[in-house]
ModelCIF file with pLDDT and N, C-alpha, C, O atoms, coordinates in Angstrom:
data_MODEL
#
_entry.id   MODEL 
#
_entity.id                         1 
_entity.type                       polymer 
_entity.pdbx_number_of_molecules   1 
#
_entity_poly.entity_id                      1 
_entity_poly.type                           'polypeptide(L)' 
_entity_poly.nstd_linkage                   no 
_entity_poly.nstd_monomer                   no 
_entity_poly.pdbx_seq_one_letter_code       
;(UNK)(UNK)(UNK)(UNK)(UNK)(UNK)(UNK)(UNK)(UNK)(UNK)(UNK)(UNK)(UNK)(UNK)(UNK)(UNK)
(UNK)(UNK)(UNK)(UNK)(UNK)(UNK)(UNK)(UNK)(UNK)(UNK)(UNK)(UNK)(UNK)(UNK)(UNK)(UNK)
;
_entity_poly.pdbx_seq_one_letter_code_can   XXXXXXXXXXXXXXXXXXXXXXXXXXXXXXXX 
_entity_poly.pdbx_strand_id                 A 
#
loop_
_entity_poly_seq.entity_id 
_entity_poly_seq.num 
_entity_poly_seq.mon_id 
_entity_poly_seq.hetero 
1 1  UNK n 
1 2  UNK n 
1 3  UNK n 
1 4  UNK n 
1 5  UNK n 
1 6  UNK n 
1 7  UNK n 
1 8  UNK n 
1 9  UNK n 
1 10 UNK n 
1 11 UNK n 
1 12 UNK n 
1 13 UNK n 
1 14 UNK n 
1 15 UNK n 
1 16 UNK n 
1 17 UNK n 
1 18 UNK n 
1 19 UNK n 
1 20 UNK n 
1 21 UNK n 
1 22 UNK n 
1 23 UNK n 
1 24 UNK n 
1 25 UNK n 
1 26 UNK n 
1 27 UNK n 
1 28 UNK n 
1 29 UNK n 
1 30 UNK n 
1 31 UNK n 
1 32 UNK n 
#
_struct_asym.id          A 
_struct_asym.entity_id   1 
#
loop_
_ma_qa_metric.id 
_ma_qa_metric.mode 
_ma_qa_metric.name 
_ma_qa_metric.software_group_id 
_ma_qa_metric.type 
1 global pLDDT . pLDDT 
2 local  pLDDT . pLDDT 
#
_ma_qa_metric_global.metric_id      1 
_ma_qa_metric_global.metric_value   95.03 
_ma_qa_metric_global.model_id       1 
_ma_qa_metric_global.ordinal_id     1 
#
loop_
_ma_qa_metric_local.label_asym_id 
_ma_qa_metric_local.label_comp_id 
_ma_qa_metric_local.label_seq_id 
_ma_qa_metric_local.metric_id 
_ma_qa_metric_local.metric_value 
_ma_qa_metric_local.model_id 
_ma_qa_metric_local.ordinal_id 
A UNK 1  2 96.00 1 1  
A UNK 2  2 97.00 1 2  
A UNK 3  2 97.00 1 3  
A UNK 4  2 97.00 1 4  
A UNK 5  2 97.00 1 5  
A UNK 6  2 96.00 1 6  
A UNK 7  2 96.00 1 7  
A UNK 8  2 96.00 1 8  
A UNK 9  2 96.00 1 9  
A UNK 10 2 95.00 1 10 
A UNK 11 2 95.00 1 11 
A UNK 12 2 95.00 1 12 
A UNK 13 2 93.00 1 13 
A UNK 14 2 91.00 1 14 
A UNK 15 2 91.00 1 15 
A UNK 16 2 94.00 1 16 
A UNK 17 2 93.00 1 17 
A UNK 18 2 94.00 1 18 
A UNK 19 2 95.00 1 19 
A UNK 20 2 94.00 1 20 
A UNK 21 2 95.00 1 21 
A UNK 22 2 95.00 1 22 
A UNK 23 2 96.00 1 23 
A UNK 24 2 96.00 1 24 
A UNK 25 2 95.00 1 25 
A UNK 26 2 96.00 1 26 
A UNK 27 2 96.00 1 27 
A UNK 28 2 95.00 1 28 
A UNK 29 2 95.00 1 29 
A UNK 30 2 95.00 1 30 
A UNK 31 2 95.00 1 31 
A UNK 32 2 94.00 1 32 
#
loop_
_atom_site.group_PDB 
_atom_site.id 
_atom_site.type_symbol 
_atom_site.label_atom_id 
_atom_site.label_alt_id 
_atom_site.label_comp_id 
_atom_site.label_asym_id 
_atom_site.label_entity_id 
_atom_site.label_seq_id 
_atom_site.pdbx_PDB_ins_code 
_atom_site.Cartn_x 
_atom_site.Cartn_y 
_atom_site.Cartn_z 
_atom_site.occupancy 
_atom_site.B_iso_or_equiv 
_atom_site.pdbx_formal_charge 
_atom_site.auth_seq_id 
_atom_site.auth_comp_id 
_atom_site.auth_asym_id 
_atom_site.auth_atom_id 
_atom_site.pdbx_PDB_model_num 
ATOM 1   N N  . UNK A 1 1  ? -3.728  2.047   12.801 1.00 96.00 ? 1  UNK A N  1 
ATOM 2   C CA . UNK A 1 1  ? -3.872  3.098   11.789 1.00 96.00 ? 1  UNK A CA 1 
ATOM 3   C C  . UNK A 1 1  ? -2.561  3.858   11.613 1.00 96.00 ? 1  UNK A C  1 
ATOM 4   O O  . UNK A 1 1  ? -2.077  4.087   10.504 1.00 96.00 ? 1  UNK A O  1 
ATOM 5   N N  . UNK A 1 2  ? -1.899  4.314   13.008 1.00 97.00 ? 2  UNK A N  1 
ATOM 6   C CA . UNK A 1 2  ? -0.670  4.871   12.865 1.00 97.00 ? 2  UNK A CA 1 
ATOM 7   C C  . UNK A 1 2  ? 0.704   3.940   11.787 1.00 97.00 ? 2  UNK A C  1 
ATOM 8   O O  . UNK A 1 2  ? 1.565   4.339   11.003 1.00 97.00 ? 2  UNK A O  1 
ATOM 9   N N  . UNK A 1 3  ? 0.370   2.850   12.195 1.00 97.00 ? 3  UNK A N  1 
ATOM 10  C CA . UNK A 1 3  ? 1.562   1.931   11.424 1.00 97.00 ? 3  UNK A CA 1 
ATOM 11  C C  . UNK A 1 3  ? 1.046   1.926   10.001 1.00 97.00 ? 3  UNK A C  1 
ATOM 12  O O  . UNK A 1 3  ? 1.873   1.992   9.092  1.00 97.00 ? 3  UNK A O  1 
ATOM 13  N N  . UNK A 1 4  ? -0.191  1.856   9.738  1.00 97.00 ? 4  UNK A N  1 
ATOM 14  C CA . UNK A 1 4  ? -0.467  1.739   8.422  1.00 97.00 ? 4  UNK A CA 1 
ATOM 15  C C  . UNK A 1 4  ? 0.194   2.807   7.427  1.00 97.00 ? 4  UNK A C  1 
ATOM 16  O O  . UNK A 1 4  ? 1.134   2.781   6.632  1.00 97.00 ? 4  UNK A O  1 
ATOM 17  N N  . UNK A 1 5  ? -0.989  4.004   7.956  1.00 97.00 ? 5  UNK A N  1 
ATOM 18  C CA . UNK A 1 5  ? -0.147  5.051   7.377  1.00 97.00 ? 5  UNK A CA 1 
ATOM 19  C C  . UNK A 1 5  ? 1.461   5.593   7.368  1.00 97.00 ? 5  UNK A C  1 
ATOM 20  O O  . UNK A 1 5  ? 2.016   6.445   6.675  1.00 97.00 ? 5  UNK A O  1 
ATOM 21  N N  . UNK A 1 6  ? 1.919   4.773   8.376  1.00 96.00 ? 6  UNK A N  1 
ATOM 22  C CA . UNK A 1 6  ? 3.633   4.896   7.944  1.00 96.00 ? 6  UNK A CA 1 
ATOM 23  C C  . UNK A 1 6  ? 4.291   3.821   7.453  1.00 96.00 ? 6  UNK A C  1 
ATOM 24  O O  . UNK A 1 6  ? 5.510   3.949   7.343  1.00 96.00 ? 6  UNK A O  1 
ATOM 25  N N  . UNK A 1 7  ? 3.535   2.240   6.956  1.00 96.00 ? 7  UNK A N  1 
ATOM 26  C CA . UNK A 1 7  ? 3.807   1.925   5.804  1.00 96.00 ? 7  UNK A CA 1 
ATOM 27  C C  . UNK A 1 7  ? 4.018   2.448   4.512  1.00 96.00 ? 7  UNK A C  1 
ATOM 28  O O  . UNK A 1 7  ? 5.054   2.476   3.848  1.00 96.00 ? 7  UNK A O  1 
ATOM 29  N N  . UNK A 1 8  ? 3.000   2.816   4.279  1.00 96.00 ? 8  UNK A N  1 
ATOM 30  C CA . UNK A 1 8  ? 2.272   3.202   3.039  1.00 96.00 ? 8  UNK A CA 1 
ATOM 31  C C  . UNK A 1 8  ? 3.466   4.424   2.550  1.00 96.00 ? 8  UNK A C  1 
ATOM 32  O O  . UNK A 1 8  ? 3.907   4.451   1.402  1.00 96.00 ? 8  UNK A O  1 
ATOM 33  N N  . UNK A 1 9  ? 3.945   5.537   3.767  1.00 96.00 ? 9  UNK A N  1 
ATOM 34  C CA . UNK A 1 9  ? 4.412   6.830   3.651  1.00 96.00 ? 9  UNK A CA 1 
ATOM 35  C C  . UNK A 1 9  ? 6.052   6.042   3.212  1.00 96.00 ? 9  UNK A C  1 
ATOM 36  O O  . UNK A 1 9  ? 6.803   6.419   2.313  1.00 96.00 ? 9  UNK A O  1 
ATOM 37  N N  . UNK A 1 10 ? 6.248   4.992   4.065  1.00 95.00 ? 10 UNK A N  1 
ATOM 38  C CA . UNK A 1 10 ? 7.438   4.029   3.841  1.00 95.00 ? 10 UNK A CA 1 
ATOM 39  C C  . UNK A 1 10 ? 7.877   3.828   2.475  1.00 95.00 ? 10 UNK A C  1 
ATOM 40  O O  . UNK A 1 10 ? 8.859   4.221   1.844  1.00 95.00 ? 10 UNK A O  1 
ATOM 41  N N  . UNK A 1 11 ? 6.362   2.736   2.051  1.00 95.00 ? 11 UNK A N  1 
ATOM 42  C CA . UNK A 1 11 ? 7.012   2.630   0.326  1.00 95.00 ? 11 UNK A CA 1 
ATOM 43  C C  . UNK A 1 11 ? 6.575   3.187   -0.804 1.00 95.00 ? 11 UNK A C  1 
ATOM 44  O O  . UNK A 1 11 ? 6.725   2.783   -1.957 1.00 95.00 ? 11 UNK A O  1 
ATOM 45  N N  . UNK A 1 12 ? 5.811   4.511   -0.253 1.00 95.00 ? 12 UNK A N  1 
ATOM 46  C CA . UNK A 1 12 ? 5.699   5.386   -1.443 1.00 95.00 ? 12 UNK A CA 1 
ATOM 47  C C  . UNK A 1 12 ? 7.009   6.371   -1.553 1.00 95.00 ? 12 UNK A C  1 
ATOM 48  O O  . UNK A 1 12 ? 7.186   7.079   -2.544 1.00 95.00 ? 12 UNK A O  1 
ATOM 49  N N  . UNK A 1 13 ? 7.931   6.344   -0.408 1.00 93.00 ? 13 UNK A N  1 
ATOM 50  C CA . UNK A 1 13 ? 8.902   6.949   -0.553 1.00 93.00 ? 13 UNK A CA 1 
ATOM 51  C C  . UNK A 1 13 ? 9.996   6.473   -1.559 1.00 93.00 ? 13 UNK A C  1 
ATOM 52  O O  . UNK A 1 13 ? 10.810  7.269   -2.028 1.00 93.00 ? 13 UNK A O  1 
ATOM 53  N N  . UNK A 1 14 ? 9.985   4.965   -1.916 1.00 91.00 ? 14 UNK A N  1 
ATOM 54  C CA . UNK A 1 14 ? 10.257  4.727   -3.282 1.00 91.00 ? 14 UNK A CA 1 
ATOM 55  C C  . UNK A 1 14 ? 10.457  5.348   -4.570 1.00 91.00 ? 14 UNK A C  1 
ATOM 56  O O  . UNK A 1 14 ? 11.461  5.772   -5.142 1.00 91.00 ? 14 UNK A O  1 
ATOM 57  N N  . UNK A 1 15 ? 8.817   5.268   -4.976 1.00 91.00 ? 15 UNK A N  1 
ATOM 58  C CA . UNK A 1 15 ? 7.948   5.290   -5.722 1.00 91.00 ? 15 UNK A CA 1 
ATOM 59  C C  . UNK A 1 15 ? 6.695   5.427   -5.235 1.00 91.00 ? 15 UNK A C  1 
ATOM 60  O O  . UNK A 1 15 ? 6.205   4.589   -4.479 1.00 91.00 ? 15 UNK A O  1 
ATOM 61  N N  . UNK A 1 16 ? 5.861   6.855   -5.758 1.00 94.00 ? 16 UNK A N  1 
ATOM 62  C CA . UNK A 1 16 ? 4.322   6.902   -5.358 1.00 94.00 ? 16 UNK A CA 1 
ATOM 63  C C  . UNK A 1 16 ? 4.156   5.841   -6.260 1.00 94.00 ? 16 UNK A C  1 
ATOM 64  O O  . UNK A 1 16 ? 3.621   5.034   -5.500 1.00 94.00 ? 16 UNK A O  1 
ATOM 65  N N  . UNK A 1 17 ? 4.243   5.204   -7.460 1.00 93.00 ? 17 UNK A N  1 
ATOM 66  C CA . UNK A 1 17 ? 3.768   4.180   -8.625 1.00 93.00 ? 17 UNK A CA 1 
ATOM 67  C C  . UNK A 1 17 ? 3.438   3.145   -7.461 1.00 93.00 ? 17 UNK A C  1 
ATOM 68  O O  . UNK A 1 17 ? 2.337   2.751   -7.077 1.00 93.00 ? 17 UNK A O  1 
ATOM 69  N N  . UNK A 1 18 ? 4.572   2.857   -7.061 1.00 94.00 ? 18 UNK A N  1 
ATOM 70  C CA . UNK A 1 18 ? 4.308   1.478   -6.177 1.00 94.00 ? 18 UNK A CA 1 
ATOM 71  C C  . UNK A 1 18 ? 2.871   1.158   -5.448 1.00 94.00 ? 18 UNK A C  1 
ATOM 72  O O  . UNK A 1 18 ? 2.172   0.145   -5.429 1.00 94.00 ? 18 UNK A O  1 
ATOM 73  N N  . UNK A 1 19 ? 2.774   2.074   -5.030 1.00 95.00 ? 19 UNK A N  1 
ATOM 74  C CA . UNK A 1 19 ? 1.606   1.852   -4.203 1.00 95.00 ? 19 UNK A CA 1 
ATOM 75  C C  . UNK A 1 19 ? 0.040   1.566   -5.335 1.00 95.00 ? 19 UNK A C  1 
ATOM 76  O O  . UNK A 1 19 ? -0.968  1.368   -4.656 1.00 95.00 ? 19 UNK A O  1 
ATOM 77  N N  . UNK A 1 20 ? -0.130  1.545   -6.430 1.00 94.00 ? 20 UNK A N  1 
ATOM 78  C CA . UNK A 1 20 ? -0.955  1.073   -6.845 1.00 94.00 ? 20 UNK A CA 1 
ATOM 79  C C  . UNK A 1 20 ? -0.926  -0.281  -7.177 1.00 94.00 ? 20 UNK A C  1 
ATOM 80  O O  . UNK A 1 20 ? -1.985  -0.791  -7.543 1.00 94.00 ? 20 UNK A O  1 
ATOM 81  N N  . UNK A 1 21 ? 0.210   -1.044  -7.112 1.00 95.00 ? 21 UNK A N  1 
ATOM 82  C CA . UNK A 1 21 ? 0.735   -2.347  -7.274 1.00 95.00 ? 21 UNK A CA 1 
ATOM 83  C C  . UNK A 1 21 ? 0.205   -2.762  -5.845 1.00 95.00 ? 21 UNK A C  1 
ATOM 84  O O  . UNK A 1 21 ? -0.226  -3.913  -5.915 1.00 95.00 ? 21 UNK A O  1 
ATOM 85  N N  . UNK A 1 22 ? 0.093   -2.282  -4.682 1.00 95.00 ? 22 UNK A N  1 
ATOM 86  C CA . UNK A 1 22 ? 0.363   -2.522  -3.187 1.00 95.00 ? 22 UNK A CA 1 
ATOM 87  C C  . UNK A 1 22 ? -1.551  -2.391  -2.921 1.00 95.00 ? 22 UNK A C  1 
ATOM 88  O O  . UNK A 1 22 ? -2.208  -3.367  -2.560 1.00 95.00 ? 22 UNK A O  1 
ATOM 89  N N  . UNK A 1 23 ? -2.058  -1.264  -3.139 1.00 96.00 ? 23 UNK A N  1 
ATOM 90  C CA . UNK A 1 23 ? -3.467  -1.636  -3.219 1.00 96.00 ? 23 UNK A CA 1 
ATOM 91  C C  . UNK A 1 23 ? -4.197  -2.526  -3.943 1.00 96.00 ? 23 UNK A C  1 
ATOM 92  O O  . UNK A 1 23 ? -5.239  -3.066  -3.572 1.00 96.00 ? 23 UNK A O  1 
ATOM 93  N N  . UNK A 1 24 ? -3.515  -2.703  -5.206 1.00 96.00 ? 24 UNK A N  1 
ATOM 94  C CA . UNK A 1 24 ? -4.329  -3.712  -5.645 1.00 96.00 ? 24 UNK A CA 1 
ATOM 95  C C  . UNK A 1 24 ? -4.597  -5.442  -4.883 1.00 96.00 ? 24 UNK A C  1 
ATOM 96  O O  . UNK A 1 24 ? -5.592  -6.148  -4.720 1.00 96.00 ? 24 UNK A O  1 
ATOM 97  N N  . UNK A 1 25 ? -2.769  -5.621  -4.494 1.00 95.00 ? 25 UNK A N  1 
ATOM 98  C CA . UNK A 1 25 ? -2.745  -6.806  -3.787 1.00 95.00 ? 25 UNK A CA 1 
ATOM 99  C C  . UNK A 1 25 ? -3.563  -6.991  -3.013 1.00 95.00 ? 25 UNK A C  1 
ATOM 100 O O  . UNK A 1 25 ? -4.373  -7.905  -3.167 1.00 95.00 ? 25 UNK A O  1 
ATOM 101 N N  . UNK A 1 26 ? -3.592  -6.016  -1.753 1.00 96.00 ? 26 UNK A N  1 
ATOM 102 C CA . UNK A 1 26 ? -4.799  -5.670  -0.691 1.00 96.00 ? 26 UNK A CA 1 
ATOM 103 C C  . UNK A 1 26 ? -5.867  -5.953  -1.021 1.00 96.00 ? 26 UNK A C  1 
ATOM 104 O O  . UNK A 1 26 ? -6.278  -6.975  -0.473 1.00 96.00 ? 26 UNK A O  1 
ATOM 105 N N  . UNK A 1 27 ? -6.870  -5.261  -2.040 1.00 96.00 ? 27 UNK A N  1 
ATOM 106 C CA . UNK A 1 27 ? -7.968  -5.275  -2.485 1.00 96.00 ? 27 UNK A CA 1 
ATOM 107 C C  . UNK A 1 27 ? -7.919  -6.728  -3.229 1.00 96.00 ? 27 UNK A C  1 
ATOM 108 O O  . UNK A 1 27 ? -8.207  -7.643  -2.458 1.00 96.00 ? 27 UNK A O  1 
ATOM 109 N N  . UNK A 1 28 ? -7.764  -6.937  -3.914 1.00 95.00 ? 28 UNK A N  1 
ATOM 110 C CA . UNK A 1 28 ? -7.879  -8.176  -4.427 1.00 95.00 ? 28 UNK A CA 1 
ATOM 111 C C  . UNK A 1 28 ? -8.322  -9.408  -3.323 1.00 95.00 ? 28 UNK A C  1 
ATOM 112 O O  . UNK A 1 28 ? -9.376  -10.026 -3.174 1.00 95.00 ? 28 UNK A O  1 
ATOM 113 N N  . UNK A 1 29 ? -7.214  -9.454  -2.736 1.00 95.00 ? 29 UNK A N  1 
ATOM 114 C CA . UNK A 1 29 ? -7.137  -11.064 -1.566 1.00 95.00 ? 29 UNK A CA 1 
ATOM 115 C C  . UNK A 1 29 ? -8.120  -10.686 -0.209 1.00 95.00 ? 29 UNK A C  1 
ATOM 116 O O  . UNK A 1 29 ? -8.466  -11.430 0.709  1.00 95.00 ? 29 UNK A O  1 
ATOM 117 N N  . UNK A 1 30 ? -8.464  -9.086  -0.466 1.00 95.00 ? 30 UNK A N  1 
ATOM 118 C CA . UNK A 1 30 ? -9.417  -8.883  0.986  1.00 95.00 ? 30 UNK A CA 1 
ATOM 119 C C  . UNK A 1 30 ? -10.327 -9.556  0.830  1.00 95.00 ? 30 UNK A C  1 
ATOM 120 O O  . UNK A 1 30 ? -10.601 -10.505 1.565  1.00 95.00 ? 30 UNK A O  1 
ATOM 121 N N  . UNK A 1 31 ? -11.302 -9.026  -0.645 1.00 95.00 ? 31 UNK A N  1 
ATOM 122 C CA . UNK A 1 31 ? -12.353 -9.304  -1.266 1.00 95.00 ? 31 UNK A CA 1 
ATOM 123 C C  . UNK A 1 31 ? -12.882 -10.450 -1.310 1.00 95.00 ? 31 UNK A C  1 
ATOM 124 O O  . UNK A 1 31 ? -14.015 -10.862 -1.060 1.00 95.00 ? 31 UNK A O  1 
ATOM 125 N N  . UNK A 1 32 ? -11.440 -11.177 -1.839 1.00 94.00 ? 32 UNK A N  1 
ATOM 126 C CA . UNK A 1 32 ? -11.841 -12.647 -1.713 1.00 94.00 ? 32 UNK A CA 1 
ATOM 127 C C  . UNK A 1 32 ? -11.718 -13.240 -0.764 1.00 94.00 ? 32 UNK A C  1 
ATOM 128 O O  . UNK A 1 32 ? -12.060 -14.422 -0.726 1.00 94.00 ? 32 UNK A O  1 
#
């Protein structure tokens, strides 16, 4: 959980945008 959330804090430091590109991937290929 710790690494996750300092992914996430990682490449929203980018761009917050990014990260809806980044959940979708997730969600998508989990699902399936």
């Amino acid at each position: 959980a710790i690494l996750l959330v300092g992914s996430l804090i990682f490449y929203a430091y980018y761009d917050v945008k990014y990260l809806a590109f980044l959940f979708f991937a997730i969600l998508v290929t989990f699902c399936a």
